[in-house]
N, C-alpha and C. Protein backbone atom coordinates (compact mmCIF):
# COMPACT_ATOMS: atom_id res chain seq x y z
N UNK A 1 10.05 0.81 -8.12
CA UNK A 1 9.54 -0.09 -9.14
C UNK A 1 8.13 0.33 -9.51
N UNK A 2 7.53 0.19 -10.70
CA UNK A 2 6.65 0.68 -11.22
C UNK A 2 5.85 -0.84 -11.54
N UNK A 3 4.73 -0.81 -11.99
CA UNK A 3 3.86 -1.84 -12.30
C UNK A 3 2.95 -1.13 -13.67
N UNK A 4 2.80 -1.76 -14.96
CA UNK A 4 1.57 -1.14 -15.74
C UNK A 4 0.56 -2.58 -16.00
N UNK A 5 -0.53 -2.13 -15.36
CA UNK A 5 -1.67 -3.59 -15.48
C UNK A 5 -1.62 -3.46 -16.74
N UNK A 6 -1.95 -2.49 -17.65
CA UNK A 6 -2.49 -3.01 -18.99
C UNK A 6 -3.54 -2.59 -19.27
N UNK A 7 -4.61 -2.27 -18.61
CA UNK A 7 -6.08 -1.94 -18.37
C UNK A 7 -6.21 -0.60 -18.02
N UNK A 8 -7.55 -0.11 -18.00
CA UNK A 8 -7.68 0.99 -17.15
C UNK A 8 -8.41 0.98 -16.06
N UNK A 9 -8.67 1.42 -14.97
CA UNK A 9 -9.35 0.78 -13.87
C UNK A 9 -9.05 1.70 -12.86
N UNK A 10 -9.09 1.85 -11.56
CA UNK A 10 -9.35 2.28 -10.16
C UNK A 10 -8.27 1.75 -8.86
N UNK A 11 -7.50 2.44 -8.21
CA UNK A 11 -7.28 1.33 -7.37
C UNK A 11 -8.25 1.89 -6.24
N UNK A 12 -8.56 0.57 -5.78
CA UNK A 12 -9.87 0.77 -4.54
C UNK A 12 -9.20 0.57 -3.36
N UNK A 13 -8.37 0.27 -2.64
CA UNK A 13 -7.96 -0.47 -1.11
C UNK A 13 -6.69 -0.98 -1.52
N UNK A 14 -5.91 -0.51 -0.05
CA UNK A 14 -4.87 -0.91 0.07
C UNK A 14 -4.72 -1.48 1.29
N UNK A 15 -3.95 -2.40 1.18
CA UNK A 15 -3.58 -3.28 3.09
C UNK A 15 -2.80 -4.27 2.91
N UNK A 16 -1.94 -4.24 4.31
CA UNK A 16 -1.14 -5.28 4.63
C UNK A 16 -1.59 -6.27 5.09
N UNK A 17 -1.15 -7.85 4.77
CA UNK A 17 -1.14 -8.55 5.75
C UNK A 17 0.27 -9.50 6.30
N UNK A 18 0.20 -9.82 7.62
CA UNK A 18 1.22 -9.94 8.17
C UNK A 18 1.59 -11.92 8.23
N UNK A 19 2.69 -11.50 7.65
CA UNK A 19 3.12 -12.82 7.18
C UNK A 19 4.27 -13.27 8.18
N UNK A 20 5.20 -12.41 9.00
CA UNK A 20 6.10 -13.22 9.64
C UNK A 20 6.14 -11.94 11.09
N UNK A 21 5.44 -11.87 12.19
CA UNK A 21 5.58 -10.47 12.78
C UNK A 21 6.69 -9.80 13.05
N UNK A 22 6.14 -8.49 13.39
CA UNK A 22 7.85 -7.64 14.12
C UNK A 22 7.83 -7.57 15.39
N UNK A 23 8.58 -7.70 15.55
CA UNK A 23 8.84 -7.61 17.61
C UNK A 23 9.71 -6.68 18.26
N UNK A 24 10.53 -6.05 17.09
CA UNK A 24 11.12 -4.88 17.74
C UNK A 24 10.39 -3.72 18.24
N UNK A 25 10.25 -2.96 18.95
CA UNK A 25 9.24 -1.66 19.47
C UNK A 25 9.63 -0.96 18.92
N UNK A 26 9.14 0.21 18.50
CA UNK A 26 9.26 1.64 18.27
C UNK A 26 9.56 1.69 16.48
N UNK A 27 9.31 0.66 15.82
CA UNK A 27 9.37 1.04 14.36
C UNK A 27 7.97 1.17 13.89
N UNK A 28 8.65 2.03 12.29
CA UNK A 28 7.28 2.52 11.27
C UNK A 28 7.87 2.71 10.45
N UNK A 29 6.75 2.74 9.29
CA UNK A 29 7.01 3.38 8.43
C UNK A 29 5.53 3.28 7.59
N UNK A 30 5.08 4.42 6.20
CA UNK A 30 4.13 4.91 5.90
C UNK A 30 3.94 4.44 4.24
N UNK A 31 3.68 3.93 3.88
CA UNK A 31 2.99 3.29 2.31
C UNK A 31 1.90 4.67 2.25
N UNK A 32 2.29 4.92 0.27
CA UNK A 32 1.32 5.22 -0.41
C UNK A 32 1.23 4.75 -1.90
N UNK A 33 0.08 4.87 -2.17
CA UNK A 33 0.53 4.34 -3.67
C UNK A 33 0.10 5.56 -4.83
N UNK A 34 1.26 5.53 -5.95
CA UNK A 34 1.17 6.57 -6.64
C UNK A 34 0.63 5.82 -8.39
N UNK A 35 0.21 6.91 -8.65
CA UNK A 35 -0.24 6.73 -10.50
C UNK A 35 0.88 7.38 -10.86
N UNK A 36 1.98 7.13 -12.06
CA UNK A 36 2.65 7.98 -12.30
C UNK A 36 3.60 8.35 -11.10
N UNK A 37 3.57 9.54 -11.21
CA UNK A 37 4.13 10.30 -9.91
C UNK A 37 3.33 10.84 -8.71
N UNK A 38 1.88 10.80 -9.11
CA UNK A 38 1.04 11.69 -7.94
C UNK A 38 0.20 10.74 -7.05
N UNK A 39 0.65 11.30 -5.87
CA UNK A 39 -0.02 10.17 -4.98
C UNK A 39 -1.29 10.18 -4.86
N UNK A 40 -2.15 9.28 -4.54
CA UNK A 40 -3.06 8.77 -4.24
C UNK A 40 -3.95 10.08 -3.16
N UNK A 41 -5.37 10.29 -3.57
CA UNK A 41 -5.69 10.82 -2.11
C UNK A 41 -6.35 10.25 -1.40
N UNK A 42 -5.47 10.06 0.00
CA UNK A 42 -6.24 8.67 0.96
C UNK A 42 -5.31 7.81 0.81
N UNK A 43 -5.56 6.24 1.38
CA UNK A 43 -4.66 5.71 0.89
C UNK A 43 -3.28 5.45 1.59
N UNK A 44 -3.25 6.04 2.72
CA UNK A 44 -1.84 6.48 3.54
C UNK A 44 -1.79 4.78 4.55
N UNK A 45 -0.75 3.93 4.16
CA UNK A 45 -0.78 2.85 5.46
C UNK A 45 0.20 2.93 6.33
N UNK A 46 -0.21 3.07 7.46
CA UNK A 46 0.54 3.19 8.76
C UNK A 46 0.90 1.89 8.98
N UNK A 47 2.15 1.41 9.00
CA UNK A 47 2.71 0.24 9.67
C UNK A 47 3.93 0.36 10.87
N UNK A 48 3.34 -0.21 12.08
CA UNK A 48 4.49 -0.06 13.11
C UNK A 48 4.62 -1.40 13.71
N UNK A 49 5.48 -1.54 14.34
CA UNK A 49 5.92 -2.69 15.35
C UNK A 49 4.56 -3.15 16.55
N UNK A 50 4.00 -2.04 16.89
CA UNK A 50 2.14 -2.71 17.18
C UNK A 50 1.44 -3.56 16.41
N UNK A 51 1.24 -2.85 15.54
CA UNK A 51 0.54 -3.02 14.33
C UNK A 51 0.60 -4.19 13.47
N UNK A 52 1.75 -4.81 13.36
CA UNK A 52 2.68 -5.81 12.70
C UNK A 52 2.84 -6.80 13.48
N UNK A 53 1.87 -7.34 14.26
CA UNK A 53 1.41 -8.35 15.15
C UNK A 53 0.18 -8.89 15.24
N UNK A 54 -0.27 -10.21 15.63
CA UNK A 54 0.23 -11.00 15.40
C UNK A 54 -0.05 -11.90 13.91
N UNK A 55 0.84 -12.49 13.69
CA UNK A 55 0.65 -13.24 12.21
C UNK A 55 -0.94 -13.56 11.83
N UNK A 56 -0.89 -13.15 10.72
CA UNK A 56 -2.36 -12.71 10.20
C UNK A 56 -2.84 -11.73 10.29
N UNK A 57 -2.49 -10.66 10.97
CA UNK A 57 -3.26 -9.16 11.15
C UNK A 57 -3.29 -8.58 9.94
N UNK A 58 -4.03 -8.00 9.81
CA UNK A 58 -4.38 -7.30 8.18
C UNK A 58 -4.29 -5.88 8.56
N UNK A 59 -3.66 -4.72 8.54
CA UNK A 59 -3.68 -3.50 8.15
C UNK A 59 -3.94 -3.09 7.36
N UNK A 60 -5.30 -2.22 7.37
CA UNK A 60 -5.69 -1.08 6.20
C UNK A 60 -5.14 0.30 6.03
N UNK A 61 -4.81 0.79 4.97
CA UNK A 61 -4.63 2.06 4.90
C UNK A 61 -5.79 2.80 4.82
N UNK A 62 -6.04 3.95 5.23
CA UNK A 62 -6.79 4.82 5.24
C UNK A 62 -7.92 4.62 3.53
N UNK A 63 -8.69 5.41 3.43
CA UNK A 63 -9.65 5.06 2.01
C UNK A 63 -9.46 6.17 1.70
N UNK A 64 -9.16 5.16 -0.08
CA UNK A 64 -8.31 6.05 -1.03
C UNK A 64 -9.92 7.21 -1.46
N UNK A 65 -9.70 8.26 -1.81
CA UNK A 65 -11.05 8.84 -2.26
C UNK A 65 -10.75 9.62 -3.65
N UNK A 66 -9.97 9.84 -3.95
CA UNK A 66 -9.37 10.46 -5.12
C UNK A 66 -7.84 10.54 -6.09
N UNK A 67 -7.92 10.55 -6.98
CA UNK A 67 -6.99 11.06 -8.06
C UNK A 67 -6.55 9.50 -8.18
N UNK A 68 -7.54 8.13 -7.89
CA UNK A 68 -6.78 6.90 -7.66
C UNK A 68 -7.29 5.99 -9.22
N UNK A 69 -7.31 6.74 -10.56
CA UNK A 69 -8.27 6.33 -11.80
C UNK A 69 -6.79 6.37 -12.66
N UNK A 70 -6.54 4.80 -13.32
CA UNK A 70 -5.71 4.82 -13.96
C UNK A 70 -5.76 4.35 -16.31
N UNK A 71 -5.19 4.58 -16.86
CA UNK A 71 -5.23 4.18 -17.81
C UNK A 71 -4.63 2.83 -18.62
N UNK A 72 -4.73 2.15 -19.73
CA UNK A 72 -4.04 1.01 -19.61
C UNK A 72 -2.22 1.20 -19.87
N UNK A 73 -2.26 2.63 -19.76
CA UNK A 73 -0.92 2.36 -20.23
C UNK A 73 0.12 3.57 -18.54
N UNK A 74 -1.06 3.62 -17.96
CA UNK A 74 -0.34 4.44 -16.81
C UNK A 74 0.22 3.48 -15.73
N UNK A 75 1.37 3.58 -15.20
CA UNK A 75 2.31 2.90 -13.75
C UNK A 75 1.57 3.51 -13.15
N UNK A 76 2.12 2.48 -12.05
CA UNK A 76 1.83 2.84 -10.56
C UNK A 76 2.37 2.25 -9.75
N UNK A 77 3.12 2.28 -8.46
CA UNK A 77 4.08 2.19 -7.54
C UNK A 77 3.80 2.36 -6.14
N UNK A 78 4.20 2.16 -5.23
CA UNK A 78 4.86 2.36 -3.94
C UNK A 78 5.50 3.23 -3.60
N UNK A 79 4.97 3.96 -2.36
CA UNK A 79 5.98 4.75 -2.32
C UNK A 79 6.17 4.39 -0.55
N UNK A 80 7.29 4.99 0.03
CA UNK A 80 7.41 4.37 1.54
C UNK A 80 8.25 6.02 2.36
N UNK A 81 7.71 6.47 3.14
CA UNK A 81 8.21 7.59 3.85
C UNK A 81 8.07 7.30 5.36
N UNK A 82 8.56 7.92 6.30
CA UNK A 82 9.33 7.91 7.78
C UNK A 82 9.12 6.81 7.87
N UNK A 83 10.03 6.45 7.33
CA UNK A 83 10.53 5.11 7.64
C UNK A 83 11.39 4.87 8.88
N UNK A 84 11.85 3.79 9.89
CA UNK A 84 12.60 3.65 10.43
C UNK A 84 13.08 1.90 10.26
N UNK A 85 13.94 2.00 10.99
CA UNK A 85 14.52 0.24 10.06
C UNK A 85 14.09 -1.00 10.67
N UNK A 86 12.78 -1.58 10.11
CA UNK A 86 12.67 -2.59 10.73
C UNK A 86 13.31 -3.75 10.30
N UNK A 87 13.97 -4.45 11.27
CA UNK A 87 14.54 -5.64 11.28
C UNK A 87 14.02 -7.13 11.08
N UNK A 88 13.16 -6.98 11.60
CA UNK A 88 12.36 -8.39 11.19
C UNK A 88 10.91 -8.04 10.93
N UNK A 89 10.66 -9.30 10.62
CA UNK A 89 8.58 -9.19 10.00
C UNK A 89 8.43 -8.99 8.68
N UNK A 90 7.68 -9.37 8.07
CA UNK A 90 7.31 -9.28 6.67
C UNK A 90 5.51 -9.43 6.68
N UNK A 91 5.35 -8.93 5.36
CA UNK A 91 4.25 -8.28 4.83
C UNK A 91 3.74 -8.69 3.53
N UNK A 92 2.44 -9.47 3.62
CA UNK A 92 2.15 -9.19 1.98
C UNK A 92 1.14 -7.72 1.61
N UNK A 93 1.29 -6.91 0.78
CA UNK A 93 0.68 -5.99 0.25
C UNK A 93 -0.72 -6.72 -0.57
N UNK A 94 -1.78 -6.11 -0.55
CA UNK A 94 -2.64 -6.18 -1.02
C UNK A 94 -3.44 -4.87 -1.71
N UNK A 95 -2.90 -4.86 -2.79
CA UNK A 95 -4.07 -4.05 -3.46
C UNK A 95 -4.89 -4.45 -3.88
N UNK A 96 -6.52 -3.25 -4.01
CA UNK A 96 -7.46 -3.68 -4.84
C UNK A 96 -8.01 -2.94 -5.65
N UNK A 97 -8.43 -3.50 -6.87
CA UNK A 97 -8.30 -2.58 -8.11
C UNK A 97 -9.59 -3.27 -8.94
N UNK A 98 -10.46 -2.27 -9.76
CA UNK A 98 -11.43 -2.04 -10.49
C UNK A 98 -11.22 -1.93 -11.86
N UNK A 99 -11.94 -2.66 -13.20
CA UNK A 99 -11.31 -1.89 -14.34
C UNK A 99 -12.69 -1.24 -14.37
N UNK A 100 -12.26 -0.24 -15.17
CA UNK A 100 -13.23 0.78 -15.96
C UNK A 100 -13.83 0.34 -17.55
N UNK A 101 -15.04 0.21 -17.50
CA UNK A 101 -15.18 -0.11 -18.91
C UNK A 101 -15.20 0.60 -19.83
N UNK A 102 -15.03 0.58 -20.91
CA UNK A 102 -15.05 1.65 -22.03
C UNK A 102 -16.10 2.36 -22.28
């Protein structure tokens, strides 16, 4: 799924926060967020079954430092790699984003 704000702007920070935890051990999986097609540099969120405890924990992804400048008419998305299947827990995503002025 793609998203177009409308604007042009920055995304600044990305992070989870944990809305229902996971309790199974040994899961993950890796968030990035892309403009278009090209990912983000920086930006990488590690989420595991540690990590995803306890309700309220906020996970940051790493800081985005480049290629993260968008236009009002450019998407941008999610992307999710080594993944493994977590079964329970949920997440709200939080991005944060800058516009650029003209």
């Amino acid at each position: 799924t793609t998203y177009v704000p409308g604007f042009a702007g920055k995304l600044e920070k990305f992070s989870a926060a944990v809305s229902a935890p996971a309790t199974t051990a040994s899961k993950l999986s890796t968030l990035n967020l892309e403009i278009l097609t090209v990912d983000l540099t920086g930006g990488s969120l590690a989420l595991t079954s540690a990590n995803m405890t306890p309700l309220g924990a906020v996970v940051n992804a790493t800081a985005i430092t480049a290629l993260n400048s968008f236009t009002a008419t450019d998407s941008f998305s999610i992307e999710a790699a080594s993944t493994t299947a977590f079964i329970e827990g949920e997440i709200n995503l939080i991005i944060v984003g800058s516009v650029l002025s003209a």
